[in-house]
PDB file of N, CA and C in Angstrom:
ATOM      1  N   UNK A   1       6.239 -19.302  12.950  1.00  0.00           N
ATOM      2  CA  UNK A   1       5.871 -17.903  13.066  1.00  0.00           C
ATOM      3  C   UNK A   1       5.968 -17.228  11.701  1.00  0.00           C
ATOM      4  N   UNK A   2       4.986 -16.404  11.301  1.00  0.00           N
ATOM      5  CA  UNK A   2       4.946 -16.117  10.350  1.00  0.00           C
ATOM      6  C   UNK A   2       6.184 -14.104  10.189  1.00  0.00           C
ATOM      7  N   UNK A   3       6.325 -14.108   8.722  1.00  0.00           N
ATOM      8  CA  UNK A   3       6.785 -12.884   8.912  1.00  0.00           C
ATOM      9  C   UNK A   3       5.510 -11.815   9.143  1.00  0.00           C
ATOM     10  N   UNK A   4       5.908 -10.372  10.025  1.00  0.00           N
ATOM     11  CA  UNK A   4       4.864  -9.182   9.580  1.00  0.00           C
ATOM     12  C   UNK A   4       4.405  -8.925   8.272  1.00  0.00           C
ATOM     13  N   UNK A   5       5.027  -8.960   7.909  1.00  0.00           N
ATOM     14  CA  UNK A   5       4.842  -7.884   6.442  1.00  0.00           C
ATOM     15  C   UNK A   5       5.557  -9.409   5.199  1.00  0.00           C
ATOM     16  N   UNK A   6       4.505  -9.903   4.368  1.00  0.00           N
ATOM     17  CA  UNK A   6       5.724 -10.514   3.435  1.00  0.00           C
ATOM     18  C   UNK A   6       5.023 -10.302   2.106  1.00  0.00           C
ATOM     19  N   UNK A   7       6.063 -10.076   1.028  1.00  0.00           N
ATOM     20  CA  UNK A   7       5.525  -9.630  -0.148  1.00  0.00           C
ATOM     21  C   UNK A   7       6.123 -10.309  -0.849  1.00  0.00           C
ATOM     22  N   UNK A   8       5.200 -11.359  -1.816  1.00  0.00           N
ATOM     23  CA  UNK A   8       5.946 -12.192  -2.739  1.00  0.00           C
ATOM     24  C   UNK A   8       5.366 -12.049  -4.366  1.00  0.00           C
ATOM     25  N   UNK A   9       6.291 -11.873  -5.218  1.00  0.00           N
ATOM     26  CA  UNK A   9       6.134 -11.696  -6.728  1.00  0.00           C
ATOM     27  C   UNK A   9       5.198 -10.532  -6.833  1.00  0.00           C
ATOM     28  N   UNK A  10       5.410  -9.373  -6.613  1.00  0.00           N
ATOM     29  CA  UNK A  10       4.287  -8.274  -6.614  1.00  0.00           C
ATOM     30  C   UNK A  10       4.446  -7.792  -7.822  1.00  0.00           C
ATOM     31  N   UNK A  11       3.634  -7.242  -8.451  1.00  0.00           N
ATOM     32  CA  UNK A  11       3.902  -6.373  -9.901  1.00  0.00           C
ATOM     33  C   UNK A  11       2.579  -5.478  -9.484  1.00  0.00           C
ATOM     34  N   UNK A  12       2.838  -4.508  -9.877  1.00  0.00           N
ATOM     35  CA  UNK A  12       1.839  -3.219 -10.477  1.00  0.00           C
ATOM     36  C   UNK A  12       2.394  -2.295 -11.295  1.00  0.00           C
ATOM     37  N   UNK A  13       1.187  -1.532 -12.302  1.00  0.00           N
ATOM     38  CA  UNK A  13       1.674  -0.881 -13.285  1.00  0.00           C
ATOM     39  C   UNK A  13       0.103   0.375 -13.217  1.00  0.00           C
ATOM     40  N   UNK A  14       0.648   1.035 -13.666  1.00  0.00           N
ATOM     41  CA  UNK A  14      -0.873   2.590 -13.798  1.00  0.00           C
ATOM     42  C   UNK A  14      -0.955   2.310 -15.063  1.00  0.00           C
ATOM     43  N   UNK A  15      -2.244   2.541 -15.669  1.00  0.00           N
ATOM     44  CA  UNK A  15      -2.806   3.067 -17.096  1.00  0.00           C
ATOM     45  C   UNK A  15      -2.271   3.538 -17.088  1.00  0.00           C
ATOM     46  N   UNK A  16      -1.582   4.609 -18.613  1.00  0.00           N
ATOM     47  CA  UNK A  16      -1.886   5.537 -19.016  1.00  0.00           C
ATOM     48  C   UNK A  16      -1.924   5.808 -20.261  1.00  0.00           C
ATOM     49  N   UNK A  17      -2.065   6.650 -21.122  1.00  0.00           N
ATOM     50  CA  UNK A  17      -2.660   7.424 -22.639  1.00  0.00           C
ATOM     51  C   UNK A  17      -1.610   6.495 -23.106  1.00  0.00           C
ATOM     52  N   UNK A  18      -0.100   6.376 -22.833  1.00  0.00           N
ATOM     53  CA  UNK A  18       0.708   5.603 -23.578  1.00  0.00           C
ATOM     54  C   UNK A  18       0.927   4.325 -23.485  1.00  0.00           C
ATOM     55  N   UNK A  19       0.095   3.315 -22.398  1.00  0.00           N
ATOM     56  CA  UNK A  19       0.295   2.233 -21.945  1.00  0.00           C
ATOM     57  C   UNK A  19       0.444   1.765 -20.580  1.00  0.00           C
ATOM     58  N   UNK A  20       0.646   0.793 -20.622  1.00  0.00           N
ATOM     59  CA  UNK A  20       1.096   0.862 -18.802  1.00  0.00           C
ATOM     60  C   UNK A  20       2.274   1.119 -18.303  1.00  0.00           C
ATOM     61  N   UNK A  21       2.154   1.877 -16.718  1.00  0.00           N
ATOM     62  CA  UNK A  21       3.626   2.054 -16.633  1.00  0.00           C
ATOM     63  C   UNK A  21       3.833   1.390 -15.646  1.00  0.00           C
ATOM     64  N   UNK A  22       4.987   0.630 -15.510  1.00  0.00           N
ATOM     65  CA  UNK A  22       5.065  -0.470 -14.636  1.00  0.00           C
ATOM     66  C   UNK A  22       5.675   0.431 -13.345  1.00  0.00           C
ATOM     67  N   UNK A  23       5.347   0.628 -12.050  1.00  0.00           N
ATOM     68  CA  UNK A  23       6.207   0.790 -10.711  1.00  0.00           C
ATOM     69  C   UNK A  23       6.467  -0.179  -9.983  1.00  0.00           C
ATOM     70  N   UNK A  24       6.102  -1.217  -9.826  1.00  0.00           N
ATOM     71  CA  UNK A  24       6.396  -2.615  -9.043  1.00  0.00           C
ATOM     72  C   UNK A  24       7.192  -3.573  -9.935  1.00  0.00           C
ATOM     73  N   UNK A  25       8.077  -4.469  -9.699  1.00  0.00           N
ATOM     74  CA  UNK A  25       8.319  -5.501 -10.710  1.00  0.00           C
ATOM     75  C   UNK A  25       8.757  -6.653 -10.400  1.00  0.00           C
ATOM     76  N   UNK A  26       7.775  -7.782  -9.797  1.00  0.00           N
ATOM     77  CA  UNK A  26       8.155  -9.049  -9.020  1.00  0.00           C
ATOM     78  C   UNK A  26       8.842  -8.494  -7.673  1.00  0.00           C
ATOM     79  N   UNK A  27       8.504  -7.624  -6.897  1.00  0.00           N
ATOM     80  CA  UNK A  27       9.066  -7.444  -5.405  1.00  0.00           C
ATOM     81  C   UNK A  27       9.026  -8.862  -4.606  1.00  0.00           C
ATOM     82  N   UNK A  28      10.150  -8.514  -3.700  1.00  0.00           N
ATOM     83  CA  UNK A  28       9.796  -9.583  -2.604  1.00  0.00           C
ATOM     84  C   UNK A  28      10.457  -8.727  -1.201  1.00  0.00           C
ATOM     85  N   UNK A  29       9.593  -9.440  -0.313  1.00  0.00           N
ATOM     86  CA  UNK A  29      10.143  -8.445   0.659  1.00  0.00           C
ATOM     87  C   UNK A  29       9.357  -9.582   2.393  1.00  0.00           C
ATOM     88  N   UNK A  30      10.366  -9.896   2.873  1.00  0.00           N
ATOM     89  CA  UNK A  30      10.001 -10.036   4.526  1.00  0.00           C
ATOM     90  C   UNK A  30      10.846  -9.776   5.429  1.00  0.00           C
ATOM     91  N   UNK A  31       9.741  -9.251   6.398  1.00  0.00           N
ATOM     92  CA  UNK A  31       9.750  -8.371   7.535  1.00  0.00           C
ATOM     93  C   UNK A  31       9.216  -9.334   8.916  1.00  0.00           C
ATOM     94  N   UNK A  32      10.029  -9.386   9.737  1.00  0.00           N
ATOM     95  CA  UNK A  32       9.760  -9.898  10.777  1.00  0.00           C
ATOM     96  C   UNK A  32       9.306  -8.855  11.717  1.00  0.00           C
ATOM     97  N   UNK A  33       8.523  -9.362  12.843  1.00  0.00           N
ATOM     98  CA  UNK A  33       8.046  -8.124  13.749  1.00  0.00           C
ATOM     99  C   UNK A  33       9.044  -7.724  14.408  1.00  0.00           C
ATOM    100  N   UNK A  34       8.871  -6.496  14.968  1.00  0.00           N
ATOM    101  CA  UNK A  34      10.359  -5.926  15.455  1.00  0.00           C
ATOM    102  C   UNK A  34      11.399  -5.492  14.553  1.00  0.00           C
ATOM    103  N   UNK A  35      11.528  -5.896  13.262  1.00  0.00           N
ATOM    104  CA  UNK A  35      12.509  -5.700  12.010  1.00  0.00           C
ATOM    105  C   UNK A  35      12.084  -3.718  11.999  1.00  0.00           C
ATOM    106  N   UNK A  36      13.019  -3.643  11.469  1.00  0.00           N
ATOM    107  CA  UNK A  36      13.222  -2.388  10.170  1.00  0.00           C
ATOM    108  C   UNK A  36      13.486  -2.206   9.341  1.00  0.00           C
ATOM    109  N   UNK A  37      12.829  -1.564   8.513  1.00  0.00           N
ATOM    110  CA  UNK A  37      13.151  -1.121   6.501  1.00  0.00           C
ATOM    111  C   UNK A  37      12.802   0.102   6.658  1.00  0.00           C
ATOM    112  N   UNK A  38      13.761   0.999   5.890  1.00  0.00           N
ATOM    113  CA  UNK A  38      12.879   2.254   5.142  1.00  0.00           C
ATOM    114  C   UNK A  38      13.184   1.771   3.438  1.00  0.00           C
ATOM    115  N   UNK A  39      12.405   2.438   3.174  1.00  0.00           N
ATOM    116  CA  UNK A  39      11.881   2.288   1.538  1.00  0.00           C
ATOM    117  C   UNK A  39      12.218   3.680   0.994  1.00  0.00           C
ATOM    118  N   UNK A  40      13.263   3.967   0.585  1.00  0.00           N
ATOM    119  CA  UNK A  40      13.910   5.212  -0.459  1.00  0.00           C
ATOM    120  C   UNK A  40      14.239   5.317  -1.838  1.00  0.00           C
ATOM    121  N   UNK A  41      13.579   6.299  -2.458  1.00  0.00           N
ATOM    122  CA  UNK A  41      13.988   6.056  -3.957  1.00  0.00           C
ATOM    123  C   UNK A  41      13.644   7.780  -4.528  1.00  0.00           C
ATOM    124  N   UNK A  42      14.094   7.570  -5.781  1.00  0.00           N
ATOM    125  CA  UNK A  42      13.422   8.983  -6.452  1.00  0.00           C
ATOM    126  C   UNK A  42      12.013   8.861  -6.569  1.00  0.00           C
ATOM    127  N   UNK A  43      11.075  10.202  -6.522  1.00  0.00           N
ATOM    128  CA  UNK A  43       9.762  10.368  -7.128  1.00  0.00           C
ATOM    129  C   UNK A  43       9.294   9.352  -8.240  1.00  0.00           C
ATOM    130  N   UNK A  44       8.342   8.600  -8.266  1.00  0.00           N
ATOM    131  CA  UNK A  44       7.656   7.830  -9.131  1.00  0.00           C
ATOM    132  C   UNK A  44       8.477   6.380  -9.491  1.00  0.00           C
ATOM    133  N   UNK A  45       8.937   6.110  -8.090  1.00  0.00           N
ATOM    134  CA  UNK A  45       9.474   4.980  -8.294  1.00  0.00           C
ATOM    135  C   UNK A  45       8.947   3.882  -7.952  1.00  0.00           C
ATOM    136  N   UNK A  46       7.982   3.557  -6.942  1.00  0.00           N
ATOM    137  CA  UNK A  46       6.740   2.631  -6.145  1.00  0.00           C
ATOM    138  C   UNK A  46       6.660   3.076  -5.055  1.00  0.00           C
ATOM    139  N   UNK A  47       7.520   3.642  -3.748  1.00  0.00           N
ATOM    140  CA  UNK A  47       6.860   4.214  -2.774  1.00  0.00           C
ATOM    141  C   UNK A  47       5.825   3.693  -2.188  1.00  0.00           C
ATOM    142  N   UNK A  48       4.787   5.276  -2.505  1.00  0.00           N
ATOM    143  CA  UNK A  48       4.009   5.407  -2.189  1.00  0.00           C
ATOM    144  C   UNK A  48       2.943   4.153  -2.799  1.00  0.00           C
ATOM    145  N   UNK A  49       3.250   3.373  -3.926  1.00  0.00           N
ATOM    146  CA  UNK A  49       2.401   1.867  -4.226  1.00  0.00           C
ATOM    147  C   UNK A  49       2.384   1.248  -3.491  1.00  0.00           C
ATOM    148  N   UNK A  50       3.797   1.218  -2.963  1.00  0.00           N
ATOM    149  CA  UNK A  50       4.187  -0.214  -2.021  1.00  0.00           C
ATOM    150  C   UNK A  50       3.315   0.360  -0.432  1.00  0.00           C
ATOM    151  N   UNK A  51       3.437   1.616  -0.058  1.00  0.00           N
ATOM    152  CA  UNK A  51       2.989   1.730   0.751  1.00  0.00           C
ATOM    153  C   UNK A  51       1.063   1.562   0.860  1.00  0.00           C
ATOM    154  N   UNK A  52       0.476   1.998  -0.632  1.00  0.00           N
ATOM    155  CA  UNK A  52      -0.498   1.616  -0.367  1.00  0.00           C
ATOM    156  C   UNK A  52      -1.534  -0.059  -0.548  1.00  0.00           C
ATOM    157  N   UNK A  53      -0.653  -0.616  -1.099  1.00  0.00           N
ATOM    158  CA  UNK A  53      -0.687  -1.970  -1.381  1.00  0.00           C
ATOM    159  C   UNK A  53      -0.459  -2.746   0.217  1.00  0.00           C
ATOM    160  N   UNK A  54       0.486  -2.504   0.883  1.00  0.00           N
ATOM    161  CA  UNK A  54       0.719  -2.930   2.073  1.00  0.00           C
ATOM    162  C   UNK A  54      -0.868  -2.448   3.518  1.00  0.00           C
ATOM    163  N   UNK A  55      -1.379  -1.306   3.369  1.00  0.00           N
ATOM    164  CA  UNK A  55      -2.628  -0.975   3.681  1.00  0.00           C
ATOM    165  C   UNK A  55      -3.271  -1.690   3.317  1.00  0.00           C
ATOM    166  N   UNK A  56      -3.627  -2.311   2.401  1.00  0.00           N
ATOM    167  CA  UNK A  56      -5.114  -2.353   1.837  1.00  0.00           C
ATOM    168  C   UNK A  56      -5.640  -1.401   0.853  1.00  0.00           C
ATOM    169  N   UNK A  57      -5.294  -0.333   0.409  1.00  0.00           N
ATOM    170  CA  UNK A  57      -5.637   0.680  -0.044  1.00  0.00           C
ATOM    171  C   UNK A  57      -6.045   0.522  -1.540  1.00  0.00           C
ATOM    172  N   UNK A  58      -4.738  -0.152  -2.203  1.00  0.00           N
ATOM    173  CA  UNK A  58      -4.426  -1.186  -3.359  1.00  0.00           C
ATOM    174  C   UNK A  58      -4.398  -2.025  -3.607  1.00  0.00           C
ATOM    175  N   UNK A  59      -4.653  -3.138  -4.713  1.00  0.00           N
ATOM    176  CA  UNK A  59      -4.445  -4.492  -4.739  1.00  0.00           C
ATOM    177  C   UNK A  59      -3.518  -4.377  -5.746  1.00  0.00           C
ATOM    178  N   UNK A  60      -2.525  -5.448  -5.781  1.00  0.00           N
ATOM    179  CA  UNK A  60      -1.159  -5.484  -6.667  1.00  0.00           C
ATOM    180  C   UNK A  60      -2.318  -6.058  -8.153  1.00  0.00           C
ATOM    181  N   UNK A  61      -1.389  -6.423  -9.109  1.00  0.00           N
ATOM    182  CA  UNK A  61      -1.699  -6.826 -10.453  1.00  0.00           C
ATOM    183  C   UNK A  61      -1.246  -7.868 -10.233  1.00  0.00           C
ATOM    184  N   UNK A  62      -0.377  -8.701  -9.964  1.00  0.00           N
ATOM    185  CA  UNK A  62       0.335  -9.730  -9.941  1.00  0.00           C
ATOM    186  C   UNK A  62       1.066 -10.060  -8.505  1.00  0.00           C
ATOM    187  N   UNK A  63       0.577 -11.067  -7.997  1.00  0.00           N
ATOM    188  CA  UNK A  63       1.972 -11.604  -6.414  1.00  0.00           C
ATOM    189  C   UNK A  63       0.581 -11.161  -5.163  1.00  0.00           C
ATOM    190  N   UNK A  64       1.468 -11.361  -4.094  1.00  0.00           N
ATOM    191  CA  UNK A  64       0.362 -11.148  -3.047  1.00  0.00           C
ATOM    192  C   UNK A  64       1.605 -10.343  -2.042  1.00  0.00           C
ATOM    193  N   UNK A  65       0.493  -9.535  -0.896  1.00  0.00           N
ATOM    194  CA  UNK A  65       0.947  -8.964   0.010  1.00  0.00           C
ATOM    195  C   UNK A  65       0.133 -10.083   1.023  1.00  0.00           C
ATOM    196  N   UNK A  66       0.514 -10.163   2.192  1.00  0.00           N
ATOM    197  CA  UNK A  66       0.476 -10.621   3.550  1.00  0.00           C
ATOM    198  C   UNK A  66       0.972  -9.699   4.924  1.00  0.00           C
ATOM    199  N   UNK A  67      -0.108 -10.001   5.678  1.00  0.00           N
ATOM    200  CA  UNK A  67       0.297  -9.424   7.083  1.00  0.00           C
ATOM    201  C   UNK A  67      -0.157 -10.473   8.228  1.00  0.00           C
ATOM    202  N   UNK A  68       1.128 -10.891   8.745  1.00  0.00           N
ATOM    203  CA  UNK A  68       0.919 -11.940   9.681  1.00  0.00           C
ATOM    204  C   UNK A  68       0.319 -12.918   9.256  1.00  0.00           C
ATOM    205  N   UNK A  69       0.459 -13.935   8.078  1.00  0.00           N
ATOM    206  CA  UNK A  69       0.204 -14.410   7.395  1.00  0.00           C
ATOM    207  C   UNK A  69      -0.929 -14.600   6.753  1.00  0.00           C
ATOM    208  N   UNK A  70      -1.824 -13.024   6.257  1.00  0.00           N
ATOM    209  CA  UNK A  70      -2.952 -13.552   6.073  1.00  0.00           C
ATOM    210  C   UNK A  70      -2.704 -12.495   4.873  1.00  0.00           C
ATOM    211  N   UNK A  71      -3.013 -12.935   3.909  1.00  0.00           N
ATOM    212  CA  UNK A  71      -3.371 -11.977   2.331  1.00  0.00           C
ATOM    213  C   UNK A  71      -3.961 -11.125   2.722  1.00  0.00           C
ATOM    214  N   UNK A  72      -3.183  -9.232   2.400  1.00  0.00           N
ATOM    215  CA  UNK A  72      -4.065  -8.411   2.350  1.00  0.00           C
ATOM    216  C   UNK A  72      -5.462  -8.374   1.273  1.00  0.00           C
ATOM    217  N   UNK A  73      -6.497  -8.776   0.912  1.00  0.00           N
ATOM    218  CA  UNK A  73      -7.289  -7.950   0.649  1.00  0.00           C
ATOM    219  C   UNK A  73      -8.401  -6.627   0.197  1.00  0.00           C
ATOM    220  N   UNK A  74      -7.846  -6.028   1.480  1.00  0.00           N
ATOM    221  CA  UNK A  74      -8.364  -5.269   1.479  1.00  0.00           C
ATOM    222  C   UNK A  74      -7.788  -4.013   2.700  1.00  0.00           C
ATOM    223  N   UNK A  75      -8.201  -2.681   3.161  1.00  0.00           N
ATOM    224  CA  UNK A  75      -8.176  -1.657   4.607  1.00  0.00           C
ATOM    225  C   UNK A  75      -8.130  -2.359   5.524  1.00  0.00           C
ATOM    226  N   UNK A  76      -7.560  -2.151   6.461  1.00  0.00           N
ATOM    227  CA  UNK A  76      -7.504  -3.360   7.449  1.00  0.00           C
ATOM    228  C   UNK A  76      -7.359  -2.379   9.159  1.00  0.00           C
ATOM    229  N   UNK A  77      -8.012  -2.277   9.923  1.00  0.00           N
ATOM    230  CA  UNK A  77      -8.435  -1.386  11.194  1.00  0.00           C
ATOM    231  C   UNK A  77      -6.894  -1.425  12.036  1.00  0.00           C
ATOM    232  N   UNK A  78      -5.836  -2.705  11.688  1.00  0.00           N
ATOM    233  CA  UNK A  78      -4.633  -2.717  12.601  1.00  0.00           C
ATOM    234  C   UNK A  78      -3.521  -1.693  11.341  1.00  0.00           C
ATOM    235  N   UNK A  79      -4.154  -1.113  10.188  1.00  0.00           N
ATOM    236  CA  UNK A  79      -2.751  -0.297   9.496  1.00  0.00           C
ATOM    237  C   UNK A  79      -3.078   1.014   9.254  1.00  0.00           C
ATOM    238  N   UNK A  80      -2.366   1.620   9.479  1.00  0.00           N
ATOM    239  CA  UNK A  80      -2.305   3.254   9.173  1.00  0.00           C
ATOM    240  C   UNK A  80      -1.192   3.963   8.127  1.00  0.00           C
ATOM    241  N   UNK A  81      -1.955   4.692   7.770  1.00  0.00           N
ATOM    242  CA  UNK A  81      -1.155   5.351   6.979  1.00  0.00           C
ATOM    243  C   UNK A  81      -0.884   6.801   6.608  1.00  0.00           C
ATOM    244  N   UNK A  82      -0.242   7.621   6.914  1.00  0.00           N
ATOM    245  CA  UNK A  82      -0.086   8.952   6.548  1.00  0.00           C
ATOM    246  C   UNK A  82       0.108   9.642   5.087  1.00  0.00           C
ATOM    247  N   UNK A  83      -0.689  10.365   4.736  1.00  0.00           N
ATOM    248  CA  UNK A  83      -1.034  10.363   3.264  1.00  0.00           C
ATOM    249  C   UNK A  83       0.016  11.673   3.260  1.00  0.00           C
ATOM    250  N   UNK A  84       0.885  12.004   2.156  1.00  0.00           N
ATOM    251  CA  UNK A  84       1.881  12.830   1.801  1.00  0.00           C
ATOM    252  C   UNK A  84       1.184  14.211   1.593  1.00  0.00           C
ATOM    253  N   UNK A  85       0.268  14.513   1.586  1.00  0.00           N
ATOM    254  CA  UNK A  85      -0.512  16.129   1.183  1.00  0.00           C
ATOM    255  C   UNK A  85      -1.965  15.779   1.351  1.00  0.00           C
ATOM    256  N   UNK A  86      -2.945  16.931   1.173  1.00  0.00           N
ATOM    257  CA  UNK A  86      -4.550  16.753   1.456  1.00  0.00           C
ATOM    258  C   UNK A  86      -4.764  16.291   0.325  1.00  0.00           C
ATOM    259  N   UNK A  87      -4.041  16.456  -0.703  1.00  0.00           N
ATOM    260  CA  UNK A  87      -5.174  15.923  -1.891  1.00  0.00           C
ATOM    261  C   UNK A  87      -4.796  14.501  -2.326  1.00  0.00           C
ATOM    262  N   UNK A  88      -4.174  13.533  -1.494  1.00  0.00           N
ATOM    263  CA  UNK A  88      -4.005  12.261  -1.194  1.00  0.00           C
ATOM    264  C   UNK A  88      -5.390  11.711  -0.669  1.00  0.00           C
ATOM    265  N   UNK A  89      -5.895  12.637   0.298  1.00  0.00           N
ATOM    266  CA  UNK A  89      -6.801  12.230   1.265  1.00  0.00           C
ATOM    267  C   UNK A  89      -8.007  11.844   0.457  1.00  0.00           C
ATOM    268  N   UNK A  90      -8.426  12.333  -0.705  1.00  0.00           N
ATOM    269  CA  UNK A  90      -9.518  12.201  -1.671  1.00  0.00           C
ATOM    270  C   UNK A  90      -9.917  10.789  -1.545  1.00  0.00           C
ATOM    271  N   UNK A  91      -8.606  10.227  -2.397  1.00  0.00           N
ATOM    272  CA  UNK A  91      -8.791   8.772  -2.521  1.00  0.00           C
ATOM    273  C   UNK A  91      -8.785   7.796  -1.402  1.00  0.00           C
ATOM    274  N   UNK A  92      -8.235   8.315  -0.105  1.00  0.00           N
ATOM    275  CA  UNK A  92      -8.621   7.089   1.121  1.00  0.00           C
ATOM    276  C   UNK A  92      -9.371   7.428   1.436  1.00  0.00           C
ATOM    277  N   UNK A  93     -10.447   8.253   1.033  1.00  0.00           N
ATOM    278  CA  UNK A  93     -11.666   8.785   2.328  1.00  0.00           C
ATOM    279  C   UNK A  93     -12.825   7.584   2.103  1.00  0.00           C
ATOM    280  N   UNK A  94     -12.804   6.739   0.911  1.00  0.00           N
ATOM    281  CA  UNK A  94     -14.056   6.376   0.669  1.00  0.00           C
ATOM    282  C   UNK A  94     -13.945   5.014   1.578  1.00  0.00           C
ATOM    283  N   UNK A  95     -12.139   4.762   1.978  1.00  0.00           N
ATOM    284  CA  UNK A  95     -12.330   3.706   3.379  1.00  0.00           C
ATOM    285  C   UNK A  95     -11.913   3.898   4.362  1.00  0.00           C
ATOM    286  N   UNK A  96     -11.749   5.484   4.703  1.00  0.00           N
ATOM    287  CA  UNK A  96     -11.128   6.265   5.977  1.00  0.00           C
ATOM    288  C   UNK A  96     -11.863   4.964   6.661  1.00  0.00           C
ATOM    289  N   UNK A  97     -13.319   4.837   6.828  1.00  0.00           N
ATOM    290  CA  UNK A  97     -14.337   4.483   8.177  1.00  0.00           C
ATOM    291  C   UNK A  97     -13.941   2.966   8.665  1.00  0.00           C
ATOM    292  N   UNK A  98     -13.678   2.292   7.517  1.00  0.00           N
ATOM    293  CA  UNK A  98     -12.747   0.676   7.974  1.00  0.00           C
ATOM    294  C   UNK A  98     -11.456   1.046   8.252  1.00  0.00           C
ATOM    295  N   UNK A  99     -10.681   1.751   7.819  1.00  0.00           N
ATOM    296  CA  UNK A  99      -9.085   1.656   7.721  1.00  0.00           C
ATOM    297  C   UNK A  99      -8.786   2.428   8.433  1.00  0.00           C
ATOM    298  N   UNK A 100      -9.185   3.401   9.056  1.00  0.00           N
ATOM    299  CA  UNK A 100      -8.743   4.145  10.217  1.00  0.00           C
ATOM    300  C   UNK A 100      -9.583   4.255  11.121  1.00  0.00           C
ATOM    301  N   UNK A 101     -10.855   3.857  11.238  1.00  0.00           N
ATOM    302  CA  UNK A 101     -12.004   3.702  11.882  1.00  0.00           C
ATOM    303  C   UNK A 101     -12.651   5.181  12.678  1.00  0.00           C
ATOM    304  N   UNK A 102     -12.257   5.980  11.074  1.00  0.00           N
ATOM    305  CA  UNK A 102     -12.758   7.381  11.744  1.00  0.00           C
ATOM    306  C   UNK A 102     -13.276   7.877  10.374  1.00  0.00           C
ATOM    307  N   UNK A 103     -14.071   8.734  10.053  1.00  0.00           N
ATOM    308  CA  UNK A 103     -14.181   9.467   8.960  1.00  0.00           C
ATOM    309  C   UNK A 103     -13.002  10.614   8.665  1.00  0.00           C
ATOM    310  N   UNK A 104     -12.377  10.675   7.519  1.00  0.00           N
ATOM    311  CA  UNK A 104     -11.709  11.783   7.258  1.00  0.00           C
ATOM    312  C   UNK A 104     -12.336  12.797   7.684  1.00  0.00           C
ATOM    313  N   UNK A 105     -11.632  14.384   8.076  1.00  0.00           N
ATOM    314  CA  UNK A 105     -12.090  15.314   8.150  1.00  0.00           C
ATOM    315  C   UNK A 105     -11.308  16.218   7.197  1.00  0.00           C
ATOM    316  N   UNK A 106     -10.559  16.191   6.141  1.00  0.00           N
ATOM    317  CA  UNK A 106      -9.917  16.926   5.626  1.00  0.00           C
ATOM    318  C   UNK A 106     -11.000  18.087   5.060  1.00  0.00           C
ATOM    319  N   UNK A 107     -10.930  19.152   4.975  1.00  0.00           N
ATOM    320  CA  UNK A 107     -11.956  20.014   3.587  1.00  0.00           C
ATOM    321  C   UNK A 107     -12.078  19.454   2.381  1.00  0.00           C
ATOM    322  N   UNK A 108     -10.798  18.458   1.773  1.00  0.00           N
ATOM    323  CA  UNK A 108     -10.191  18.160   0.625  1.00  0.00           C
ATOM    324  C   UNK A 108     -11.314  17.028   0.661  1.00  0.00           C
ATOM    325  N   UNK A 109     -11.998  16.483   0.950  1.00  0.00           N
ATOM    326  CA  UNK A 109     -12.774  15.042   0.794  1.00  0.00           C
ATOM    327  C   UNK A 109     -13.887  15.318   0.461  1.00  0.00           C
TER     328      UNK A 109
END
């Protein structure tokens, strides 16, 4: 049986003007179904990466995500995700229609 959720050697990092900034750094992480994690940290710590990497939303730089043993990819119609404010919504709208299998309706899109 495979784990839900398993994340092995993940890295991601953002552009920016000064270089890259790393928020991920070799994660590992499994989750059996039925398990629980919350994921807590200060502002700009991975979060919200990890959360969108685990969607589909993101693809890591380095390592793989899995769900039920299959490499995320890509949006996936069995994950959801609640975006922290409307102007989050910008950037999932262009796969609201696979990944939530609805069109956004925010104004913000």
């Amino acid at each position: 049986m495979y784990p839900m959720i398993k994340i092995e050697g993940v890295r991601h990092a953002y552009k920016t003007a000064d270089g890259p900034l790393p928020v991920l750094d070799g994660l590992e992480l499994s989750l059996n179904e039925g398990g629980f994690v919350a994921v807590v940290g200060p502002s700009g710590c991975g979060k919200s990466t990890l959360t969108r990497l685990v969607s589909g939303l993101m693809k890591p730089d380095e390592g793989r995500v899995m769900l039920h043993g299959e490499i995320v990819t890509g949006p996936r119609a069995t994950v959801g995700m609640a975006f922290q404010n409307p102007r989050n919504c910008r950037a999932g709208c262009a796969s609201a229609p696979r990944f939530a299998g609805r069109w956004c309706t925010s104004p913000k899109c």
